[in-house]
C-alpha atoms as a PDB file:
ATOM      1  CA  UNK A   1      10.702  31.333 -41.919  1.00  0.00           C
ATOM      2  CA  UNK A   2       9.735  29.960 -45.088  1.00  0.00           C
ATOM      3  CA  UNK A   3      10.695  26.331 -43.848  1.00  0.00           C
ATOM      4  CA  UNK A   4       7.677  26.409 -41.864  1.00  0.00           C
ATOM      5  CA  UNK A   5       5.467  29.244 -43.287  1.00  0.00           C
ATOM      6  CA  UNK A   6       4.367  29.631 -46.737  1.00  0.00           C
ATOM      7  CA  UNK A   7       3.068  33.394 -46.194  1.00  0.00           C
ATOM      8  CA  UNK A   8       6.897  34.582 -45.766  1.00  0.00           C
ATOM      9  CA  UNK A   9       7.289  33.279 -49.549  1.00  0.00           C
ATOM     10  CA  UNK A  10       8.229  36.794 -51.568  1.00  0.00           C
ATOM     11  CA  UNK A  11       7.749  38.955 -47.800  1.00  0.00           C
ATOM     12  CA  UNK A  12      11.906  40.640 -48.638  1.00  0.00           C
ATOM     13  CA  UNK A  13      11.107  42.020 -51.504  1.00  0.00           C
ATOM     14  CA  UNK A  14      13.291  40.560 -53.463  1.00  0.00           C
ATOM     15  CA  UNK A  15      15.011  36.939 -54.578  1.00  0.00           C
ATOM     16  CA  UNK A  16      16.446  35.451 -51.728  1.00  0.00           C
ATOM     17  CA  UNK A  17      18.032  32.324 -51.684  1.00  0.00           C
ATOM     18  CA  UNK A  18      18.718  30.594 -48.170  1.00  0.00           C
ATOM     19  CA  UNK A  19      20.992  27.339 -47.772  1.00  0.00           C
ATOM     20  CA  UNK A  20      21.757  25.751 -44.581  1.00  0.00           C
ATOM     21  CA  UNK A  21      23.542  22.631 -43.069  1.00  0.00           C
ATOM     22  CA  UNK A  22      22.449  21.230 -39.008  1.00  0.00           C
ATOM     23  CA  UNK A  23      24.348  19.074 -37.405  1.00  0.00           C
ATOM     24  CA  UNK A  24      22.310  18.103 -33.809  1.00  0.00           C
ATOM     25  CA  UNK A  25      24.076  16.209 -31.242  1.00  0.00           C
ATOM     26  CA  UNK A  26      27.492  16.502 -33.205  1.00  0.00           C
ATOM     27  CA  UNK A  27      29.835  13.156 -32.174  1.00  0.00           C
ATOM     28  CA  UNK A  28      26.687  10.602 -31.411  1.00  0.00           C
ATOM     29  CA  UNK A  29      26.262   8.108 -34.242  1.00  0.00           C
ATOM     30  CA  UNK A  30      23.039   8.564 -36.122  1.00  0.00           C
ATOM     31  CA  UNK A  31      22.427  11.851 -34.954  1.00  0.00           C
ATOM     32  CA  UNK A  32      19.609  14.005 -37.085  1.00  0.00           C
ATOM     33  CA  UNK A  33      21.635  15.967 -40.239  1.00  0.00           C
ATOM     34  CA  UNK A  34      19.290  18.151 -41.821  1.00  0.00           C
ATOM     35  CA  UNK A  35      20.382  20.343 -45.357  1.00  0.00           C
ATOM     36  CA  UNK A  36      17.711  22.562 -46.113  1.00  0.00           C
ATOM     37  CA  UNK A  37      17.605  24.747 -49.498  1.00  0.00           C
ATOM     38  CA  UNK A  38      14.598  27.525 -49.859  1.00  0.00           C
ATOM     39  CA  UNK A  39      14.117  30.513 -52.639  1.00  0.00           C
ATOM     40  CA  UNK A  40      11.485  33.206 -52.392  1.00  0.00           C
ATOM     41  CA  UNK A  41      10.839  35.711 -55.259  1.00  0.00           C
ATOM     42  CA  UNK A  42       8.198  38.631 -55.462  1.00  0.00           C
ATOM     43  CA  UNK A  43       6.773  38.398 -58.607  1.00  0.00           C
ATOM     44  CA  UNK A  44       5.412  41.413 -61.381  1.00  0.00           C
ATOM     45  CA  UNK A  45       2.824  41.283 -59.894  1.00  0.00           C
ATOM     46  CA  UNK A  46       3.618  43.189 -56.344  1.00  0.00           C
ATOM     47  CA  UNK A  47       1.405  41.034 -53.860  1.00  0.00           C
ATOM     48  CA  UNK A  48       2.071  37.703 -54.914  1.00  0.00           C
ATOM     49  CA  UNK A  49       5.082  35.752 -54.133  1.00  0.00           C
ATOM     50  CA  UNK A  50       6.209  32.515 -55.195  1.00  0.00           C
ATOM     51  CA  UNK A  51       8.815  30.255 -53.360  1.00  0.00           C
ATOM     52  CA  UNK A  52      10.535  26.427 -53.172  1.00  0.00           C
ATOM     53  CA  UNK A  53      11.467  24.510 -50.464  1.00  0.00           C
ATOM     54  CA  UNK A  54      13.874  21.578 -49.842  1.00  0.00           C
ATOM     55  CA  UNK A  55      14.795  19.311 -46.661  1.00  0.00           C
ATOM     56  CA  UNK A  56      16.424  16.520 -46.047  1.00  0.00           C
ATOM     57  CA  UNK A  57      16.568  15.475 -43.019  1.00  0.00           C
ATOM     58  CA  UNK A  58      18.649  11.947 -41.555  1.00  0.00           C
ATOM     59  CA  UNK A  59      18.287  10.342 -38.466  1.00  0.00           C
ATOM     60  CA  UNK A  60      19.441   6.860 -37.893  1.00  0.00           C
ATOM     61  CA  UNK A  61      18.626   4.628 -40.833  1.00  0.00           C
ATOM     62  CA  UNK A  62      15.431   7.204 -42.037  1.00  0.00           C
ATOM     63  CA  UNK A  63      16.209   9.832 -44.577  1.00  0.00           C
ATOM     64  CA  UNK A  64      13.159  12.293 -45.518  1.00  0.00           C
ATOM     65  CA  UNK A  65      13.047  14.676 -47.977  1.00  0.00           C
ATOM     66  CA  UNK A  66      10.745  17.434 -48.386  1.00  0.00           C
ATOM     67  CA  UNK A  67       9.979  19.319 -51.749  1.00  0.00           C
ATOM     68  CA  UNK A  68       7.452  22.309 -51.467  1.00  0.00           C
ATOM     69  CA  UNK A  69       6.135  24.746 -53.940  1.00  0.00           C
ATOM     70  CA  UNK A  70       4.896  28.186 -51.997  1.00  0.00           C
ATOM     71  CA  UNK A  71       2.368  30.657 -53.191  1.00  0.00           C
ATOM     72  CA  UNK A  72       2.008  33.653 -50.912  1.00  0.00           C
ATOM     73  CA  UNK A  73      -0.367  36.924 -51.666  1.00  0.00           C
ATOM     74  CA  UNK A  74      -0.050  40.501 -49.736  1.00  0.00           C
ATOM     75  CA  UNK A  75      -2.910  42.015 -48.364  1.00  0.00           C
ATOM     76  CA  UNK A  76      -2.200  45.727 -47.442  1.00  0.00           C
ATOM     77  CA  UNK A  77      -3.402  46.765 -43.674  1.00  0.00           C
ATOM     78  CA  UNK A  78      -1.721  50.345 -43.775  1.00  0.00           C
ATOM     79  CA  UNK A  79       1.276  52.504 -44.889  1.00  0.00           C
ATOM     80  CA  UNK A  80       3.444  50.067 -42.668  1.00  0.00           C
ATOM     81  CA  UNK A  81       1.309  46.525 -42.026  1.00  0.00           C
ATOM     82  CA  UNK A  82       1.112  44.314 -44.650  1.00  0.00           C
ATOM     83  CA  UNK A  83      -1.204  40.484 -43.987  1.00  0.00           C
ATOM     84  CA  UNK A  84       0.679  37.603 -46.182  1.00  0.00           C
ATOM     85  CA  UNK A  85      -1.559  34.551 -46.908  1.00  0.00           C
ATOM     86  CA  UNK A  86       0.424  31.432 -47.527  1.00  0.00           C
ATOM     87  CA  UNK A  87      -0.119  28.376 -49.556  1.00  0.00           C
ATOM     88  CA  UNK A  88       2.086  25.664 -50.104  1.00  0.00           C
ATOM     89  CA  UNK A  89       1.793  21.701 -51.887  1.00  0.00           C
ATOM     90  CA  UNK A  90       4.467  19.107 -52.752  1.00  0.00           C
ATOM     91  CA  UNK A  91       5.511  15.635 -51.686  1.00  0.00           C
ATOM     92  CA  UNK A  92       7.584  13.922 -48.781  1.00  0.00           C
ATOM     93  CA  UNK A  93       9.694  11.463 -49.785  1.00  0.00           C
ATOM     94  CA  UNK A  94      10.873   8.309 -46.969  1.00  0.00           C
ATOM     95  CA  UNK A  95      13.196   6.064 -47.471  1.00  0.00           C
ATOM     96  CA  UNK A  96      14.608   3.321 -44.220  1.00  0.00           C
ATOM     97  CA  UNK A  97      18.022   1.953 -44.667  1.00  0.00           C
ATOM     98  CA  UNK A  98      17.148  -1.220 -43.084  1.00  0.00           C
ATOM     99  CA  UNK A  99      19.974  -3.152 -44.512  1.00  0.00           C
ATOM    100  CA  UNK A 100      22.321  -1.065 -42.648  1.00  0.00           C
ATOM    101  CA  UNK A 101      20.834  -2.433 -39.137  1.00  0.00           C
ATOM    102  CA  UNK A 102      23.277  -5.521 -38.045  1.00  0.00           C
ATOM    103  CA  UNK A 103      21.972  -8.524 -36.554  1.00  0.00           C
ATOM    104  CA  UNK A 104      23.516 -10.077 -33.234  1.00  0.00           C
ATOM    105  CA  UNK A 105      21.541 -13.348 -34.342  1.00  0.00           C
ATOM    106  CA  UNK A 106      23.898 -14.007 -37.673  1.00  0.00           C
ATOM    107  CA  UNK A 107      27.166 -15.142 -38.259  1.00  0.00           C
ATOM    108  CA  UNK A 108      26.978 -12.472 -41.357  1.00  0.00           C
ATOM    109  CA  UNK A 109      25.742  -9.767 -39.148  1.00  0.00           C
ATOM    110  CA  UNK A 110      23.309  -9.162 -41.966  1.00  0.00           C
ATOM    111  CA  UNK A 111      19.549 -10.307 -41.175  1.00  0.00           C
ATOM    112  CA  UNK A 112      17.964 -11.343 -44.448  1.00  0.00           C
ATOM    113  CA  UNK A 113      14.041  -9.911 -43.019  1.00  0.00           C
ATOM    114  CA  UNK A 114      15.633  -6.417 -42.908  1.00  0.00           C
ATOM    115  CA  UNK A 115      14.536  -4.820 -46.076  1.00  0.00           C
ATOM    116  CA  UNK A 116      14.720  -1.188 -47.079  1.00  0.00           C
ATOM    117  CA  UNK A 117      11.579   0.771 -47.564  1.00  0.00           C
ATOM    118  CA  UNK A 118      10.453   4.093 -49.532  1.00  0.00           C
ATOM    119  CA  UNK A 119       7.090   6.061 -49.934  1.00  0.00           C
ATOM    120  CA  UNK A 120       6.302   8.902 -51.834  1.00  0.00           C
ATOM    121  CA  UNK A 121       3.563  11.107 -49.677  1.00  0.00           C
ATOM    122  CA  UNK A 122       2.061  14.216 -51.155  1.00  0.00           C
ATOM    123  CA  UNK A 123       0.418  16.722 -48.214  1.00  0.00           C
ATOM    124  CA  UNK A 124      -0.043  20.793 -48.569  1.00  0.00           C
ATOM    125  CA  UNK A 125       0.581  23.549 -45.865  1.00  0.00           C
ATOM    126  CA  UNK A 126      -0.967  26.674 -45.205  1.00  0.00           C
ATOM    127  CA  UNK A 127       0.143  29.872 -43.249  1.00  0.00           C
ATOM    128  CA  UNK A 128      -0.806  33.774 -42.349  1.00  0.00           C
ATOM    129  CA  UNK A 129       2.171  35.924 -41.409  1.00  0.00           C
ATOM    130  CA  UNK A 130       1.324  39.883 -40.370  1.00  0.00           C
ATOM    131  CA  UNK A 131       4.208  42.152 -40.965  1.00  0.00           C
ATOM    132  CA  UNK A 132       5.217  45.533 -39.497  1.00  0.00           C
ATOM    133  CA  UNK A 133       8.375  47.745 -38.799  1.00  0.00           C
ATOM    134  CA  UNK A 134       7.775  47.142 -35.386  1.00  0.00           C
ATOM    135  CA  UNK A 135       6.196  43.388 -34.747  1.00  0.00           C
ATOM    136  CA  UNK A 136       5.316  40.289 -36.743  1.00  0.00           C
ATOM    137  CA  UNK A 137       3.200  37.542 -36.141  1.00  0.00           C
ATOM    138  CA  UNK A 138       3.525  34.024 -37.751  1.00  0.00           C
ATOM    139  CA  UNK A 139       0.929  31.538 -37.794  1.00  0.00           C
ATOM    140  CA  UNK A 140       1.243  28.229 -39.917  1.00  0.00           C
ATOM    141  CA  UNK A 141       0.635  24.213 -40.227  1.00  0.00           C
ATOM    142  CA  UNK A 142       2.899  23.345 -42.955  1.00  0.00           C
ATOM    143  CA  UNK A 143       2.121  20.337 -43.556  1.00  0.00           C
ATOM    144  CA  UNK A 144      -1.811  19.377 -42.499  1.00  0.00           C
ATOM    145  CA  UNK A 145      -2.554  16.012 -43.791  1.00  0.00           C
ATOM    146  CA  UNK A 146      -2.278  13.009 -41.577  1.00  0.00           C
ATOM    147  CA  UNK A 147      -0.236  10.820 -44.084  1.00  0.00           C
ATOM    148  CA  UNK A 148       0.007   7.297 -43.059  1.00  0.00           C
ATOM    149  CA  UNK A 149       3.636   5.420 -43.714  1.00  0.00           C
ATOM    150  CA  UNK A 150       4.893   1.741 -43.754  1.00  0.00           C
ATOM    151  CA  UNK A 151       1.934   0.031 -44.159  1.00  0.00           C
ATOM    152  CA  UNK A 152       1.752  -3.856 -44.380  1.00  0.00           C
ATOM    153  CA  UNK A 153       4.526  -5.673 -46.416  1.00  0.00           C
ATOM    154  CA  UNK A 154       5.362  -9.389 -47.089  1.00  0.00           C
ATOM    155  CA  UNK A 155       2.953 -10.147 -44.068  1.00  0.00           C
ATOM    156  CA  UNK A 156       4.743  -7.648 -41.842  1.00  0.00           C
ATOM    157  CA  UNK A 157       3.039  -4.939 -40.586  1.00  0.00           C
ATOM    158  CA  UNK A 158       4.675  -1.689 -39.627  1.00  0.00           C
ATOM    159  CA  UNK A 159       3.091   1.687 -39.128  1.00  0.00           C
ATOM    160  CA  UNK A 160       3.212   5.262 -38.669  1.00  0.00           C
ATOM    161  CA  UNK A 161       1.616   8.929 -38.959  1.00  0.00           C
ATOM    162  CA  UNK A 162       2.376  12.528 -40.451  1.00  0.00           C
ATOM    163  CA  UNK A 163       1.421  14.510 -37.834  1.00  0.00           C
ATOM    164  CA  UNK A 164      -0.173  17.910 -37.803  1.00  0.00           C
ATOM    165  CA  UNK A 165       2.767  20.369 -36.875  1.00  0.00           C
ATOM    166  CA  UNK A 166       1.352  23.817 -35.531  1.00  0.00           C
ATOM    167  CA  UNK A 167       3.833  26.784 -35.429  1.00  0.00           C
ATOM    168  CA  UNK A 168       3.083  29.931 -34.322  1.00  0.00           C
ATOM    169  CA  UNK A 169       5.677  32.942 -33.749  1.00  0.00           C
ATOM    170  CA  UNK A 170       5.768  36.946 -32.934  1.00  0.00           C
ATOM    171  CA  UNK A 171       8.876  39.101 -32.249  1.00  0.00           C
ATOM    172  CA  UNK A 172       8.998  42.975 -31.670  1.00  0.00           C
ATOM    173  CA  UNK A 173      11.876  45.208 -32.924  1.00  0.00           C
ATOM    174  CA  UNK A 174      12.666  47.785 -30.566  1.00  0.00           C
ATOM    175  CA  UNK A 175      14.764  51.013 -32.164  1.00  0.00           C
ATOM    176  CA  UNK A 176      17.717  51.913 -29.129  1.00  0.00           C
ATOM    177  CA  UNK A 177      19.650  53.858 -31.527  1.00  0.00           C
ATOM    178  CA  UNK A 178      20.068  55.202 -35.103  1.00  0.00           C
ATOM    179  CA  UNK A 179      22.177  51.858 -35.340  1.00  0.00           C
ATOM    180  CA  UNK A 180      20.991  49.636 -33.086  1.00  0.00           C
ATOM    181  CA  UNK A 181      17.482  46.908 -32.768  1.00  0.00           C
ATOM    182  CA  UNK A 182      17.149  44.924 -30.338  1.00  0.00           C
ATOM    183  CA  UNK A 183      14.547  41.768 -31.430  1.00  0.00           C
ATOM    184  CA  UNK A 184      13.116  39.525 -29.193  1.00  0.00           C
ATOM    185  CA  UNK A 185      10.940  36.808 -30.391  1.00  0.00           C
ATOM    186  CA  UNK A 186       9.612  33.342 -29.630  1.00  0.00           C
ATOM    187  CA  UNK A 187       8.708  30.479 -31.374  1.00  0.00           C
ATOM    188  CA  UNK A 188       6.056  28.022 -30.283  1.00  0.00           C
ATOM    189  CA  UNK A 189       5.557  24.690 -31.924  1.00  0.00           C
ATOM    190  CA  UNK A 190       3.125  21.817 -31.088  1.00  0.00           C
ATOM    191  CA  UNK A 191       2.196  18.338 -32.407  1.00  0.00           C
ATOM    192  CA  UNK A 192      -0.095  16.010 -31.115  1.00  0.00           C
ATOM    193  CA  UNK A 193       1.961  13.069 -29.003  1.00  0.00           C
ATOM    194  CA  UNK A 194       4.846  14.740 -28.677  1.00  0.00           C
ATOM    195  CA  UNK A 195       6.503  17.156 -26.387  1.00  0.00           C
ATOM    196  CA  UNK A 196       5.704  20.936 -26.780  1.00  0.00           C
ATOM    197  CA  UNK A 197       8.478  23.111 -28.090  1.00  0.00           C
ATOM    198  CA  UNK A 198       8.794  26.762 -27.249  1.00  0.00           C
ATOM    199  CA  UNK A 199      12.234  28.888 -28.168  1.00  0.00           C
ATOM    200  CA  UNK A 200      12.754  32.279 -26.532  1.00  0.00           C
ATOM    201  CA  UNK A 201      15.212  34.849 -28.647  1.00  0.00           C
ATOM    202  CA  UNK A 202      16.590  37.436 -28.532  1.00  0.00           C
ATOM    203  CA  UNK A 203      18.677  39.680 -31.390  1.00  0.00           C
ATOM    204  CA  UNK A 204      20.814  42.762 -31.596  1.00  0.00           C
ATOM    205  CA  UNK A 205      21.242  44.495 -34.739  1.00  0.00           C
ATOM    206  CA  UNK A 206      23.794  47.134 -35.616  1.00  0.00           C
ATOM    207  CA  UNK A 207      23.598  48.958 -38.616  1.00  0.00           C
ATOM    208  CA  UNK A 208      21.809  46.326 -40.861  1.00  0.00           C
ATOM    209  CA  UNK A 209      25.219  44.608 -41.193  1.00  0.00           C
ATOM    210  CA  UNK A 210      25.575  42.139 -37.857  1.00  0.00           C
ATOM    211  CA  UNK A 211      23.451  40.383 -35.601  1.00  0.00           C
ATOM    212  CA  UNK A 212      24.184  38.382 -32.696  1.00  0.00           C
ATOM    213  CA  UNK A 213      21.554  36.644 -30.232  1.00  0.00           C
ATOM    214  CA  UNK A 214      21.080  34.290 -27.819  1.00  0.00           C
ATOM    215  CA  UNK A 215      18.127  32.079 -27.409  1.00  0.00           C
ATOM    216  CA  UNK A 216      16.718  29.565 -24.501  1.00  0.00           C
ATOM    217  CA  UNK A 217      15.125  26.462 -25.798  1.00  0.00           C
ATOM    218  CA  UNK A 218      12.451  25.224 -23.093  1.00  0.00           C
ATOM    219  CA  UNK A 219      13.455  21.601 -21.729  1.00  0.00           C
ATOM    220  CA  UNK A 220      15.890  21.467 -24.438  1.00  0.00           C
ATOM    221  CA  UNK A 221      19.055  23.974 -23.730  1.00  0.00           C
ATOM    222  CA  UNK A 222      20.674  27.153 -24.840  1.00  0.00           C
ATOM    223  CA  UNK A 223      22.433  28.720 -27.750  1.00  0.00           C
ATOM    224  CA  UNK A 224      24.164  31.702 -29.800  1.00  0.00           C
ATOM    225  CA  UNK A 225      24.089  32.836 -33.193  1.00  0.00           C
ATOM    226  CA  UNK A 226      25.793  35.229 -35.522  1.00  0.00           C
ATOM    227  CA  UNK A 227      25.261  36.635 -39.070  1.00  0.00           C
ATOM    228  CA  UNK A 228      26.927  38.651 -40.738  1.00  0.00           C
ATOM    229  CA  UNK A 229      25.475  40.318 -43.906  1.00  0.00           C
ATOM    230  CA  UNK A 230      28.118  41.959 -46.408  1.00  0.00           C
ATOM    231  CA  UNK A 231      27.074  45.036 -48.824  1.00  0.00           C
ATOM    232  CA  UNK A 232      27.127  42.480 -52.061  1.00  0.00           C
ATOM    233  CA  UNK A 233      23.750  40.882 -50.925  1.00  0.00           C
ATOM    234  CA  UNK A 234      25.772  37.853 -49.004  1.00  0.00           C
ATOM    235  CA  UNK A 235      24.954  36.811 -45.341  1.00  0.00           C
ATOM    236  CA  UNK A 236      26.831  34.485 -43.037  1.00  0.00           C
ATOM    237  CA  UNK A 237      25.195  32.343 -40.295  1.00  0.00           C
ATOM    238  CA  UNK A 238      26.826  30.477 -37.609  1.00  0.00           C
ATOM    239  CA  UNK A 239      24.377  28.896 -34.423  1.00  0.00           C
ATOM    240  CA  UNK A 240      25.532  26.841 -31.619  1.00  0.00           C
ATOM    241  CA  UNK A 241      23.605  25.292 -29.300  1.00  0.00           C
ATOM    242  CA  UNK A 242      24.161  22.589 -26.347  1.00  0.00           C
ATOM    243  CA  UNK A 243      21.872  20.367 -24.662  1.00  0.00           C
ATOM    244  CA  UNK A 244      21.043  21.068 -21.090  1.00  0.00           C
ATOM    245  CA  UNK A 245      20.962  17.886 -19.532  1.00  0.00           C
ATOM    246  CA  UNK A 246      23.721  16.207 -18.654  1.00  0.00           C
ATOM    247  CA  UNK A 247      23.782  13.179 -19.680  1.00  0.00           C
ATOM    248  CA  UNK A 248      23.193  14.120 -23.136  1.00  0.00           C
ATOM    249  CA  UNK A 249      26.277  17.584 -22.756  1.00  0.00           C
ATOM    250  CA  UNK A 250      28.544  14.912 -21.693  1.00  0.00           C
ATOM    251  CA  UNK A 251      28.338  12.660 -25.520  1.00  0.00           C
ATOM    252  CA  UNK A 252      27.906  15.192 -27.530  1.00  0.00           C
ATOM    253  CA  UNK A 253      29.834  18.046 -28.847  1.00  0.00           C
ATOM    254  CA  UNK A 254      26.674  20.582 -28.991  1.00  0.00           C
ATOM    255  CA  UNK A 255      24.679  21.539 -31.923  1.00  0.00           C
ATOM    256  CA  UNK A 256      25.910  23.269 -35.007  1.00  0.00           C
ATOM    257  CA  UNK A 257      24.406  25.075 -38.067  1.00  0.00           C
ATOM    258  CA  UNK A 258      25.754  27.059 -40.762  1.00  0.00           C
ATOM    259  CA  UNK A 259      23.564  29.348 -43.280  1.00  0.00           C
ATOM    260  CA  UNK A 260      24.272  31.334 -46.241  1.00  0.00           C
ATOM    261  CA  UNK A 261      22.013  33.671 -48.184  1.00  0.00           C
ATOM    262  CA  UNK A 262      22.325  35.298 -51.297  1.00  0.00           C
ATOM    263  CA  UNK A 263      20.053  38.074 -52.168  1.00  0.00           C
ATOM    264  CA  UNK A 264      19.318  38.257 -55.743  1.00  0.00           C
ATOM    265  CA  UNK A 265      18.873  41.922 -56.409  1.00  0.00           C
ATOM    266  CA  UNK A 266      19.538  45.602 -54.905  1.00  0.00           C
ATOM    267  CA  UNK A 267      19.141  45.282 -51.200  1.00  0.00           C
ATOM    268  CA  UNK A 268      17.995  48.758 -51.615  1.00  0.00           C
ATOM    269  CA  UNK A 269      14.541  47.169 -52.317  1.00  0.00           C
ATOM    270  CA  UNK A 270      14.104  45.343 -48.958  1.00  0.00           C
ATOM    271  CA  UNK A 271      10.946  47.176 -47.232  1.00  0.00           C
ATOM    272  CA  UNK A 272      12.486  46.267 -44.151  1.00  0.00           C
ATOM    273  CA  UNK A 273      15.662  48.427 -44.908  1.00  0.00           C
ATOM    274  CA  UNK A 274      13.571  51.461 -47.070  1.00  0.00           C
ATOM    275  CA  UNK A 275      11.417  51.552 -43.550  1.00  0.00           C
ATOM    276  CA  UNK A 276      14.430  51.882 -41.080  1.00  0.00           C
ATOM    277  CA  UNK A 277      16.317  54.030 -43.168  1.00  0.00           C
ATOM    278  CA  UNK A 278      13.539  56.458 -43.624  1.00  0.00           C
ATOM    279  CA  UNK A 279      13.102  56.159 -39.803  1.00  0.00           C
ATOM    280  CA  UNK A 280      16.698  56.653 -39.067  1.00  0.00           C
ATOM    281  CA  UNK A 281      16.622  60.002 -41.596  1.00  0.00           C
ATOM    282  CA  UNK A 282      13.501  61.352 -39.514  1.00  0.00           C
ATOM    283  CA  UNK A 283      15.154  60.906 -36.355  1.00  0.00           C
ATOM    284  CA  UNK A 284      18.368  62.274 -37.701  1.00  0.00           C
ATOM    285  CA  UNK A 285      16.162  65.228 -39.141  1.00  0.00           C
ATOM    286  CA  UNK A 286      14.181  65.833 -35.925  1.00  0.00           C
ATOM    287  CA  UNK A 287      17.391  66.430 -33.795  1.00  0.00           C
ATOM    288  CA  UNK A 288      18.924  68.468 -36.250  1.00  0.00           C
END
């Protein structure tokens, strides 16, 4: 969440550190690679939260990396909803590996006009994120300047735009048992000229220790994923997911990702667990 919201920055109640390794389209040359670092801390002060975020992300010959500070501050709503307002500033770094394009015009293979390129861009996101026991709801642009890239060089003139990425996401947990949640959730995301994206989930939880889910991306395909989270403050990720066209399933070998995180402190501190444990003890309480 804090990838593309600033407001989740601190929202666990503890440090959390998140790492995580995509690999889209596994088996097709030049396929996007993204790593991705984050950390979120509450601070001593209990409503503000402070976070970083790295990315890079590869895709062909153009490497990006993204380096974020996040600021996030709690407003209380009740006993059990809590309004996070998000800020978040830093820099995106570009860099084209033109060199490594080969020419069919040379007997080198090496055209002498390809140069590589690099910019430095700064840009700032915002984000609101509304927190319950039950529901959240995400709203965030994290990233809202129109940053223009590539701009005229040795008489050559090549061009192109940061645009305005809009994300918005909500998800419901629904108690079956003392041990199990079932969460569904979507995420929506939407940037001018390109295609809408929209990702429908859903995720069972037993016990606070595993969850499994499965999740439909619209005119994109399907996947799975797994985490396990062990009583040390470690959690395990693994998501698959494969295209569903065709002609795309038949060159690739699907997408993977892999995730770790490492909670920095007693999990007993999570609101998140305090709240369903005190649920489960009422429950428990009420039958006896």
């Amino acid at each position: 969440m804090t990838i593309f919201n600033p407001a989740y920055t601190g929202t666990q109640e503890a440090p959390m550190l998140s790492m995580s390794y995509r690999s889209q389209w596994s088996g097709i040359d030049g396929a996007p690679v993204v790593q991705a670092f984050s950390f979120g801390t509450p601070t001593s002060n209990e409503r503000v939260g402070i976070g970083l975020n790295i990315i890079n992300d590869e895709i062909f010959i153009q490497r990006q990396t993204h380096a974020y500070v996040n600021f996030s501050y709690k407003l209380p709503m009740s006993e059990e909803t809590d309004l996070f307002l998000g800020l978040q500033a830093g820099a995106n770094g570009t860099r084209l590996e033109a060199e490594a394009l080969e020419s069919k015009n040379t007997t080198s293979g090496v055209d002498p006009n390809l140069i590589n390129y690099s910019q430095f861009v700064p840009n700032v996101g915002v984000g609101v994120y509304l927190k319950n026991n039950k529901y959240f709801v995400s709203l965030s642009a994290p990233r809202i300047l129109n940053s223009k890239r590539y701009l005229d060089q040795q008489g050559l003139y090549t061009s192109a735009t940061d645009r305005v990425h809009f994300y918005a996401s909500g998800g419901v947990n629904l108690f079956v048992s003392d041990r199990w949640t079932l969460s569904p959730f979507l995420l929506y995301r939407q940037v001018a000229g390109a295609p809408t994206f929209l990702s429908l989930n859903t995720t069972f939880n037993y016990d606070q220790f595993i969850n499994f889910g499965i999740e439909y991306n619209l005119e994109s395909g399907f996947g799975a994923n797994l985490m396990l989270k062990t009583q040390g403050g470690l959690s395990f990720g693994y998501a698959y997911e494969t295209p569903r066209e065709s002609d795309i399933s038949q060159l690739t070998n699907g997408t993977h990702e892999l995730i770790l995180k490492i909670r920095l402190g007693n999990s007993a501190n999570s609101s998140d667990d305090r709240r369903i444990g005190t649920r489960n003890k009422e429950k428990r309480v009420a039958i006896k």
